[in-house]
Each structure stands twice: as structure tokens, then as C-alpha cells.
Protein backbone atom coordinates (compact mmCIF):
# COMPACT_ATOMS: atom_id res chain seq x y z
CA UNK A 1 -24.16 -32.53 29.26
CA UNK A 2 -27.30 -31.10 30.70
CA UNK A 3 -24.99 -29.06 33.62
CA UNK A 4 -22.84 -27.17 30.49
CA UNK A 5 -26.18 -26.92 28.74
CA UNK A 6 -27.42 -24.71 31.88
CA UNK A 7 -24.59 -22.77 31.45
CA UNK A 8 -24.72 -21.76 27.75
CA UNK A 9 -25.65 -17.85 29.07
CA UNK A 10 -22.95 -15.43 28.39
CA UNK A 11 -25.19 -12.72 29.64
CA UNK A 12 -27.93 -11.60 31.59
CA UNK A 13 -29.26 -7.91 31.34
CA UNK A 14 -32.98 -6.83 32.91
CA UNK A 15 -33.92 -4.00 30.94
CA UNK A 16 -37.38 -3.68 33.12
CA UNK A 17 -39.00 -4.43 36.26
CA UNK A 18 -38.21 -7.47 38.80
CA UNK A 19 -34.70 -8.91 38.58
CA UNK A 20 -35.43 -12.10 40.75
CA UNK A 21 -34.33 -15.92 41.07
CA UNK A 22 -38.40 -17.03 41.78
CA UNK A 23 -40.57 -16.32 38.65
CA UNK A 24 -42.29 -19.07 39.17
CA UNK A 25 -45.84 -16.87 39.88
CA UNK A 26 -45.56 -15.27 36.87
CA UNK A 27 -47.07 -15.90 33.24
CA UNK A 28 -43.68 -16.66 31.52
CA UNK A 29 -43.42 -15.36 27.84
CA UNK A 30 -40.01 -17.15 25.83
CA UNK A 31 -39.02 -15.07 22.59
CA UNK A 32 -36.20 -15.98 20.58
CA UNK A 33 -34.40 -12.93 18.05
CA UNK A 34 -32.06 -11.41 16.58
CA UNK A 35 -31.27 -8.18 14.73
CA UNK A 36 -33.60 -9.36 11.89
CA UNK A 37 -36.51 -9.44 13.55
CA UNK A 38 -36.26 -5.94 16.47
CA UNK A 39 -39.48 -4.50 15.06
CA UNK A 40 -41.58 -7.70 15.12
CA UNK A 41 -40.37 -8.40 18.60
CA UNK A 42 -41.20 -5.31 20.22
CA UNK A 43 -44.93 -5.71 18.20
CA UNK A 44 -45.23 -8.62 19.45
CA UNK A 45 -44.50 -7.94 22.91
CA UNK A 46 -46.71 -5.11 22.52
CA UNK A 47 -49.45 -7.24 20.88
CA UNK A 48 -49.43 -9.47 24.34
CA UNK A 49 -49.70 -6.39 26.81
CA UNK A 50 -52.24 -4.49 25.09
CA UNK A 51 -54.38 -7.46 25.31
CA UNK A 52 -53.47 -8.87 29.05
CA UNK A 53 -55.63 -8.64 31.60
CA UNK A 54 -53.39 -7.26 34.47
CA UNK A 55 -51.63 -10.49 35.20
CA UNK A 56 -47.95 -9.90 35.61
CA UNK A 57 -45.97 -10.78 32.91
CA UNK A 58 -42.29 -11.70 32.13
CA UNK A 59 -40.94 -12.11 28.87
CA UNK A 60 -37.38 -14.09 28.37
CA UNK A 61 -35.52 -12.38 25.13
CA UNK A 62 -32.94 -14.70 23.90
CA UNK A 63 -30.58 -12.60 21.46
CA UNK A 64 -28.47 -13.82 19.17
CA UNK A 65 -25.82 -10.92 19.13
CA UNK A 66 -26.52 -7.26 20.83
CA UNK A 67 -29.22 -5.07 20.68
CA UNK A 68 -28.51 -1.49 19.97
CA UNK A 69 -29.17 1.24 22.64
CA UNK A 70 -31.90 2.52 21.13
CA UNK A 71 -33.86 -1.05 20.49
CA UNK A 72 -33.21 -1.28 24.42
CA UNK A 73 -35.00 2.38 25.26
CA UNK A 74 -37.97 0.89 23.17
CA UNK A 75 -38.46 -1.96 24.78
CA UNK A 76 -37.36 -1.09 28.42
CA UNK A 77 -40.09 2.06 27.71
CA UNK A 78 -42.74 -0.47 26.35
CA UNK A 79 -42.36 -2.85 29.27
CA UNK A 80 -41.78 -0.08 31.98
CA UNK A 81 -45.80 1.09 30.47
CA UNK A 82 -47.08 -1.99 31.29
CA UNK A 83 -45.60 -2.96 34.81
CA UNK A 84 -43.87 -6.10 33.36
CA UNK A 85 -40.55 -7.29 33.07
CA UNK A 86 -38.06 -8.17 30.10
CA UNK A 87 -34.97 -10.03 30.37
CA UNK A 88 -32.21 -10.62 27.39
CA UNK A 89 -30.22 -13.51 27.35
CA UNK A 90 -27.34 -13.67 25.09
CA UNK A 91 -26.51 -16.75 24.47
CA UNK A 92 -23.33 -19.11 23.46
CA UNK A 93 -23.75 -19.95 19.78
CA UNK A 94 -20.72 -22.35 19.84
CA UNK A 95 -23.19 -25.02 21.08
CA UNK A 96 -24.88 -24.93 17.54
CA UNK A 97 -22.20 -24.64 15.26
CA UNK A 98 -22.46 -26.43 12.33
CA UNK A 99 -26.54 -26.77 12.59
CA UNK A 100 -27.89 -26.43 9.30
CA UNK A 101 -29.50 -23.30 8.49
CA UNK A 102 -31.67 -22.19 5.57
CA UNK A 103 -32.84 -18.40 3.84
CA UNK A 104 -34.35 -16.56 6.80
CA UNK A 105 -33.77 -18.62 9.41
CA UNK A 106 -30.77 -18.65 11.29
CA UNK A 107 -29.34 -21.06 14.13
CA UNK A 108 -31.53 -18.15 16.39
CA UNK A 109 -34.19 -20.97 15.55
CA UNK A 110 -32.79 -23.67 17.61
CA UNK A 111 -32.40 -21.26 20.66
CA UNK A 112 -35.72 -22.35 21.28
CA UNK A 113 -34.49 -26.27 22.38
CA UNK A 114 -32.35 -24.78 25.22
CA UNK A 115 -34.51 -21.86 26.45
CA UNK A 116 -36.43 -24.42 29.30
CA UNK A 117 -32.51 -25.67 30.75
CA UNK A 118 -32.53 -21.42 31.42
CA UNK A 119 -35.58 -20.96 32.55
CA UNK A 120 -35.35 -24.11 34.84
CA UNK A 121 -32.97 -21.90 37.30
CA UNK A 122 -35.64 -18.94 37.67
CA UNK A 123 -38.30 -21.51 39.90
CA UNK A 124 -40.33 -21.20 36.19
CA UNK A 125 -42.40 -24.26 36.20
CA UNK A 126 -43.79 -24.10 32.51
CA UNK A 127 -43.65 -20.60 29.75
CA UNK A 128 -45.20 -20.23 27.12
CA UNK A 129 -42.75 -19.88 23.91
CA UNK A 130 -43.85 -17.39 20.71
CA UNK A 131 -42.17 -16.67 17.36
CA UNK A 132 -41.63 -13.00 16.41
CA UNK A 133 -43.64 -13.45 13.28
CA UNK A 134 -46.74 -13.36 16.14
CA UNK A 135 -49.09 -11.01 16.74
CA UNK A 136 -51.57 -11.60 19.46
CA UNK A 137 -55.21 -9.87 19.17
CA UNK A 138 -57.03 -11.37 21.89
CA UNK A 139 -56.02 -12.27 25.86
CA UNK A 140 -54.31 -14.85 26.38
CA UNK A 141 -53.97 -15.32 29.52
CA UNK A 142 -56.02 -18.54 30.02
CA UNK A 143 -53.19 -20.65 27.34
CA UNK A 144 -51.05 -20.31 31.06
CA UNK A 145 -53.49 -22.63 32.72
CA UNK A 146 -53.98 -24.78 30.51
CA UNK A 147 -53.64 -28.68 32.05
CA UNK A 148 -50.05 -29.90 31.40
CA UNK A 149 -49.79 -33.47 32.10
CA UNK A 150 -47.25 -33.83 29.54
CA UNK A 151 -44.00 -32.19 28.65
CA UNK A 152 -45.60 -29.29 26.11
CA UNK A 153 -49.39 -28.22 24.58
CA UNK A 154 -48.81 -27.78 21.09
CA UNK A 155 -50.96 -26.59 18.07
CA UNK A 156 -51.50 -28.56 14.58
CA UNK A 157 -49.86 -27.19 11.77
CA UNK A 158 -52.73 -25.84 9.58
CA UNK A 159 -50.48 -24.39 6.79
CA UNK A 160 -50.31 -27.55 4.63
CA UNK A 161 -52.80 -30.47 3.42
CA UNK A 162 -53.23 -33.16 6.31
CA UNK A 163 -52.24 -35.42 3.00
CA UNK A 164 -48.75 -33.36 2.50
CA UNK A 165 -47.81 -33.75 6.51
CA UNK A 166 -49.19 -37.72 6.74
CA UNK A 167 -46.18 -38.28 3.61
CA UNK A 168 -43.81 -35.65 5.43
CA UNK A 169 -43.87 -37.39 9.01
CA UNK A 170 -43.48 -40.36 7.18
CA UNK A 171 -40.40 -39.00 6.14
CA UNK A 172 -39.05 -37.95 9.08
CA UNK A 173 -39.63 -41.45 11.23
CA UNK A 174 -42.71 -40.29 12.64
CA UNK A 175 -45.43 -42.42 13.11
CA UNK A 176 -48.69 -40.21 13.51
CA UNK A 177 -49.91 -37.72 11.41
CA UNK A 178 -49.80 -35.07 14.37
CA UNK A 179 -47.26 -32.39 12.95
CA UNK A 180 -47.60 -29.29 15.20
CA UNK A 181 -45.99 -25.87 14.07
CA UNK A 182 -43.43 -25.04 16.71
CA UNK A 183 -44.35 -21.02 17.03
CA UNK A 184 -46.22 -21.68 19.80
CA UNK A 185 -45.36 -24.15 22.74
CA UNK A 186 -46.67 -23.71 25.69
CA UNK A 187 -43.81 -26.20 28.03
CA UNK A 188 -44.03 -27.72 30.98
CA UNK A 189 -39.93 -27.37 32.18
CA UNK A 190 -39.63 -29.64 34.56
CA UNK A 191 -40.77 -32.76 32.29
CA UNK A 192 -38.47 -31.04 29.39
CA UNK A 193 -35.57 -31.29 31.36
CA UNK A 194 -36.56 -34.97 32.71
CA UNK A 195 -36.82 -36.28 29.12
CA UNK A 196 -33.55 -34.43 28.30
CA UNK A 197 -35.53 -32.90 25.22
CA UNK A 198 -32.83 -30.10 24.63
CA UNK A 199 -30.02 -32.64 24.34
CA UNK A 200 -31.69 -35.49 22.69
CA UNK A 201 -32.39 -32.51 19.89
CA UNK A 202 -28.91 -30.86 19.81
CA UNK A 203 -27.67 -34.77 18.92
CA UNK A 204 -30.48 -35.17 16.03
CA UNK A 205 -29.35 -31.69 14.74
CA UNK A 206 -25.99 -32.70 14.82
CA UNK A 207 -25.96 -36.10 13.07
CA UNK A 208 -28.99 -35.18 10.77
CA UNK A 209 -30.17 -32.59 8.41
CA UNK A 210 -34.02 -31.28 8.80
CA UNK A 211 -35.96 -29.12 6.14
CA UNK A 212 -37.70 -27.33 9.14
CA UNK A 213 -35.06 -27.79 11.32
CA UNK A 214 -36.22 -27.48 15.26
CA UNK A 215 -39.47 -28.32 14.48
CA UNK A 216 -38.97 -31.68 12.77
CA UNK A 217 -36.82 -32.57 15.97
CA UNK A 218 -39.73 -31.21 18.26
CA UNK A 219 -41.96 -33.12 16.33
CA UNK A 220 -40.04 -36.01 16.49
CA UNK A 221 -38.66 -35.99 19.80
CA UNK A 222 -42.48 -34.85 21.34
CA UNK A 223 -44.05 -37.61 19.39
CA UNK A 224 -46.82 -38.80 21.88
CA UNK A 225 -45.67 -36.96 25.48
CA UNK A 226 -47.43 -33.71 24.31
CA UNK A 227 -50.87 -32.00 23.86
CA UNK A 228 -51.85 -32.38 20.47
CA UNK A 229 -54.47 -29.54 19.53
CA UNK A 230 -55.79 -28.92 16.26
CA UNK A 231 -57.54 -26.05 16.99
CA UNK A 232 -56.08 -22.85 15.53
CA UNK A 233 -56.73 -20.60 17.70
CA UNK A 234 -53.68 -19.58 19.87
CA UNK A 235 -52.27 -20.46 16.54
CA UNK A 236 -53.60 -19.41 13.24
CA UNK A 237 -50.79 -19.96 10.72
CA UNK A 238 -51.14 -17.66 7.45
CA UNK A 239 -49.25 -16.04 5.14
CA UNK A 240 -49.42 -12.01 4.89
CA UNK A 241 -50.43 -11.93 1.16
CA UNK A 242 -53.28 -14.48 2.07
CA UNK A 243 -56.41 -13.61 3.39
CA UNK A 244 -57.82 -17.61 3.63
CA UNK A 245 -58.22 -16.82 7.51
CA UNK A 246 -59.69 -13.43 7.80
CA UNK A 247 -63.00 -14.62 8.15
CA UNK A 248 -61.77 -16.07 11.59
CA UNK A 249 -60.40 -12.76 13.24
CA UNK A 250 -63.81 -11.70 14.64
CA UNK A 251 -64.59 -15.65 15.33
CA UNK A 252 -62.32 -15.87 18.66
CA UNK A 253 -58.76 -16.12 17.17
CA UNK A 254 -56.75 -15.11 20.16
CA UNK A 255 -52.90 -15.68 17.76
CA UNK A 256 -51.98 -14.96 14.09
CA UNK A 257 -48.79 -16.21 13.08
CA UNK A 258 -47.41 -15.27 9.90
CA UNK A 259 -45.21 -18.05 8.78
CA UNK A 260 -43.34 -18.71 5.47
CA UNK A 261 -40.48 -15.72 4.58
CA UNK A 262 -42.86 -12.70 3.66
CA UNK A 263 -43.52 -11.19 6.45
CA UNK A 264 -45.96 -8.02 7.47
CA UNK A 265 -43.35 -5.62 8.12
CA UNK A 266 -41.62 -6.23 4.78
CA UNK A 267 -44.45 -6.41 2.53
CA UNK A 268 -47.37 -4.64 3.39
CA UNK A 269 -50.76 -5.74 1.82
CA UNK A 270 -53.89 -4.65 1.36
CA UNK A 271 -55.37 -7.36 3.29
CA UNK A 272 -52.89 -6.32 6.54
CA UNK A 273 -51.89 -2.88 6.00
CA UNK A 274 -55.50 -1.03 6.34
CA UNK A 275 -55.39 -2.20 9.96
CA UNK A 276 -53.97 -4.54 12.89
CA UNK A 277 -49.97 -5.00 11.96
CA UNK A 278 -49.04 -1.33 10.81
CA UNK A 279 -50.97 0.12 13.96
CA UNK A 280 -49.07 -2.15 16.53
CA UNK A 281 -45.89 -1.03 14.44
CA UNK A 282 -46.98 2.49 14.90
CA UNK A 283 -48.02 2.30 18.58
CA UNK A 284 -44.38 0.46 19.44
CA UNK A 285 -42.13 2.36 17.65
CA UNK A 286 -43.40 6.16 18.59
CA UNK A 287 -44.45 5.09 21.60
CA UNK A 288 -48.10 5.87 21.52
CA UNK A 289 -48.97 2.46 23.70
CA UNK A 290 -51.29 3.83 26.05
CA UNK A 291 -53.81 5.87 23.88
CA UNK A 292 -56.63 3.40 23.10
CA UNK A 293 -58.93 3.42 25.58
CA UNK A 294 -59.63 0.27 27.50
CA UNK A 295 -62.16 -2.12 26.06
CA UNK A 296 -62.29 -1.22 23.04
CA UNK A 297 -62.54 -3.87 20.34
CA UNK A 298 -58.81 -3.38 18.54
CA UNK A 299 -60.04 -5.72 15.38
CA UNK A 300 -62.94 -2.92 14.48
CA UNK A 301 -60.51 -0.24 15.79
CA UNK A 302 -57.77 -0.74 13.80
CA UNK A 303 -60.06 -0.55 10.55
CA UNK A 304 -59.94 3.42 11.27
CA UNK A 305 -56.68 3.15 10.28
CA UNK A 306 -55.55 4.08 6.57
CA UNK A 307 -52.69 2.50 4.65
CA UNK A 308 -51.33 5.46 3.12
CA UNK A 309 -51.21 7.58 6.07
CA UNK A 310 -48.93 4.77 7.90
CA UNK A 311 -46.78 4.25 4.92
CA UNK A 312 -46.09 7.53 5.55
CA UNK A 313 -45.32 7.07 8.90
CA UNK A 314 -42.95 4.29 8.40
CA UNK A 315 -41.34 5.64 5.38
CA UNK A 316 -40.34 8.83 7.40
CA UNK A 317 -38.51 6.30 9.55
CA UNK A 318 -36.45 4.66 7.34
CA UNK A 319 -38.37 1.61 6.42
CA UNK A 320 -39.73 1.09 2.87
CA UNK A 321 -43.48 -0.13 2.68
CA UNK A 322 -44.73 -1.89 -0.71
CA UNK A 323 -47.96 -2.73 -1.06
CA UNK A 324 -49.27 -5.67 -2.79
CA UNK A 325 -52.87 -6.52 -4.01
């Protein structure tokens, strides 16, 4: 099982930098997309660079279906500015047919169980694995070093009661409290494969039907082998038209992640749109990624920024902006 597993890659393609069988000195970034979610990829890929502190990054794209030509001149340009590399994967979706799938999210969710069986043939001893609804305002860098004694550091899920997940792990045959949210998983490959993780999930997923899918078998399956943090910083779970976490962007938040289905770059607020997502849209997609100057703080930055001038921006591309107070 594990052997076919390794060989669920229908394609390779380096759009950027090293193409190499050793990563394994690199910081290792795993992003999982489709056509849904271009924009918020590239963002977020930005997001990471802008912040990085010259260590050499390599971010793993596995795409569910084919990117067009001019999503692959964006990207390959954003990563080419940066010295890093980006890989796409395109990947065999017969190995989840059938999974159960709900509104948004597609089977491109489980991609996520399989990425370390890839990764394990690059010399990649542990990456760190982001959702697209990320953005990243802080470095980074030091979540790479983090001690991994067991097979992944993961991050409490902060967008519920603690009362809600206690009767929802419950529910699922847990039996701690310790739900993480799975948009950030920082995993340690070789103990993933060792535990057979990725197979041990594609047989709950099979047999069984999950409200949140890949994370309830995470949860399940990671139930005491993993780093349990409930800190929120490389983490901080909110929703877009919900400002309960502002307060903690200038308080060392190094990750927002916008979970739930209303996303920043479909409905822009005015809580998000004076500032930090529509100017990392702007900087990606004209390709303005080199013009603030180093050091600068991008929080108190970004405020500079007005709403209606970017709507602009965006709506002259084709995308329609709403705002929503």
C-alpha cells in the first residue's frame, strides 16, 4: 500500500529555482490547491517571502487539475524574485474517489494525508504544511526548528468553545479535548510514514463519513504522538467579517488563517480591506513584490492603504469586491 501510495504523482513540473532529489537543507513549505483558490495561493506564498529572513525556501504545490499559463508566469516570477523554488505536483485523484466532500471543500483537502509519502523521496526530513486561506505577517522561520519528537506540532483550534470541541471529540472516539485545526502542521516525515498515518487515514475516510473531513482523521489518528499547542500564534483562526482578533496583530501573531467559507478575496470588509489582504493581492498579482523597503513594519504599512483605491484595482481585473460593514 504505502509503495503505490509513493507513486500517486502523475506529474512533476519546477516552475523555479533548484530541481534536486536532496531538499533536505531547506525550510520545506507544503500547499495544497486547486483552481479555486490561484489568488490566495500566490498571496500566500508571497505573504511567506516578504517576511523570510533569507533562508532558502521551497514550497511543494499539490494541484488538483492544471494551472493555466498565466497562473504559472505569476508564480514562477514571484518565486524567481525571491531566490526560492516552487514545485507542482499533480496528483492521482483516483486514490480518493468516493471521499466525502462538502460546499467549498473539495477532495483537494485530503491531498494533505499523502503530501509526506512525496516528500519522503526528496531527503525532506519534516515541512511545514499551510492552507491557502493563510496569510503570514511575521517570519516564520523559527516554526522550522521547532523540537519534533513526535510525528507533527500542531496548533489548538481556537474557532469554537473548548465546551463545543470536549462534546465534538467525544463524538468522533477521541478521548482528549485536544482538537487542533489542521491549516497548519508542521510534520516530522519520517515518523508519518513509520506510523503509516496517510494510509491508516485513506481507510477511516473510506469506511467513515467526517464533518471536517481530514482533520477529524488527523485528529484522530494524531491523538497523543503530536505537539499539542494552544497558542495561536502560527495559527490565529478568524473569520474575515470578524475582527475578535485584531487586537492581536501588533501582539506577535506571526499566522492569520481565515477559516469558515467567506474568505478575504471574496468578500472584502472593512475590517480587512483598508490594509494587509488587498495589498498582498495587489503586490502578487501586478507584480510590485519588491517595492517596500526592507524593515519596514507591513502591519502599520499597509494602513496607508485605502479600500476604494484597491477595489479599483481589482475590479479593473476582473474580480468583483463587496464590502461589508
Amino acid at each position: 500500500m504505502a509503495k503505490s501510495i509513493e507513486k500517486i504523482v502523475k506529474k512533476r513540473l519546477v516552475l523555479c529555482g533548484t530541481d534536486s532529489a536532496n531538499y533536505h537543507d531547506c525550510l520545506n513549505v507544503a500547499v495544497c490547491a486547486d483552481k479555486n483558490v490561484v489568488l490566495p495561493l500566490g498571496v500566500l506564498i508571497y505573504s511567506v517571502l516578504r517576511n523570510a529572513a533569507g533562508e532558502k525556501y521551497v514550497f511543494h504545490i499539490f494541484f488538483n487539475g492544471e494551472l493555466l499559463d498565466e497562473d504559472i508566469r505569476r508564480i514562477r516570477s514571484l518565486g524567481k524574485s525571491f531566490s526560492s523554488t516552487i514545485i507542482v505536483y499533480t496528483l492521482d485523484n483516483d486514490f480518493f474517489s468516493g471521499f466525502y466532500t462538502a460546499g467549498y471543500l473539495t477532495i483537494t483537502a485530503y491531498y494533505r494525508l499523502l503530501v509526506p509519502y512525496v516528500l519522503n523521496q526528496y531527503n525532506i526530513e519534516s515541512c511545514l504544511y499551510l492552507d491557502t486561506d493563510i496569510i503570514v505577517v511575521s517570519n516564520i522561520d523559527d516554526i522550522f526548528y521547532f523540537a519534533q519528537d513526535d510525528i507533527a506540532y500542531v496548533i489548538g483550534d481556537s474557532t469554537s468553545s473548548p465546551e463545543k470541541w470536549k462534546h465534538y471529540c467525544r463524538a468522533i472516539g477521541m478521548k482528549t479535548n485536544k482538537y487542533f485545526n489542521s491549516g497548519v502542521l508542521l510534520l516530522n516525515i519520517s515518523k508519518y510514514l513509520k506510523n503509516d498515518i496517510g494510509i491508516k487515514a485513506l481507510l477511516l475516510l473510506k469506511n467513515n463519513q467526517y464533518k471536517y473531513m481530514d482533520q477529524d482523521v488527523l485528529n484522530i489518528l494524531l491523538e497523543g504522538k503530536c505537539s499539542y499547542d494552544p497558542d495561536i500564534t502560527y495559527n490565529c483562526t478568524m473569520s474575515v467579517t470578524n475582527d475578535k482578533y485584531q487586537k492581536y496583530l501588533d501582539d506577535g501573531i506571526k499566522i492569520v488563517h481565515f477559516t469558515g467559507d467567506k474568505k478575504p478575496w471574496k468578500l472584502f470588509t472593512s475590517i480587512w480591506g483598508n490594509g494587509i489582504i488587498l495589498h498582498l493581492i495587489m503586490m502578487y498579482t501586478h507584480g510590485n513584490i519588491n517595492t517596500i523597503e526592507s524593515g519596514v513594519n507591513m502591519q502599520r504599512y499597509l494602513l496607508g492603504w485605502t479600500f476604494h483605491y484597491l477595489c479599483r484595482r481589482m475590479h479593473m481585473n476582473g474580480d468583483i469586491c463587496q464590502e461589508c460593514i
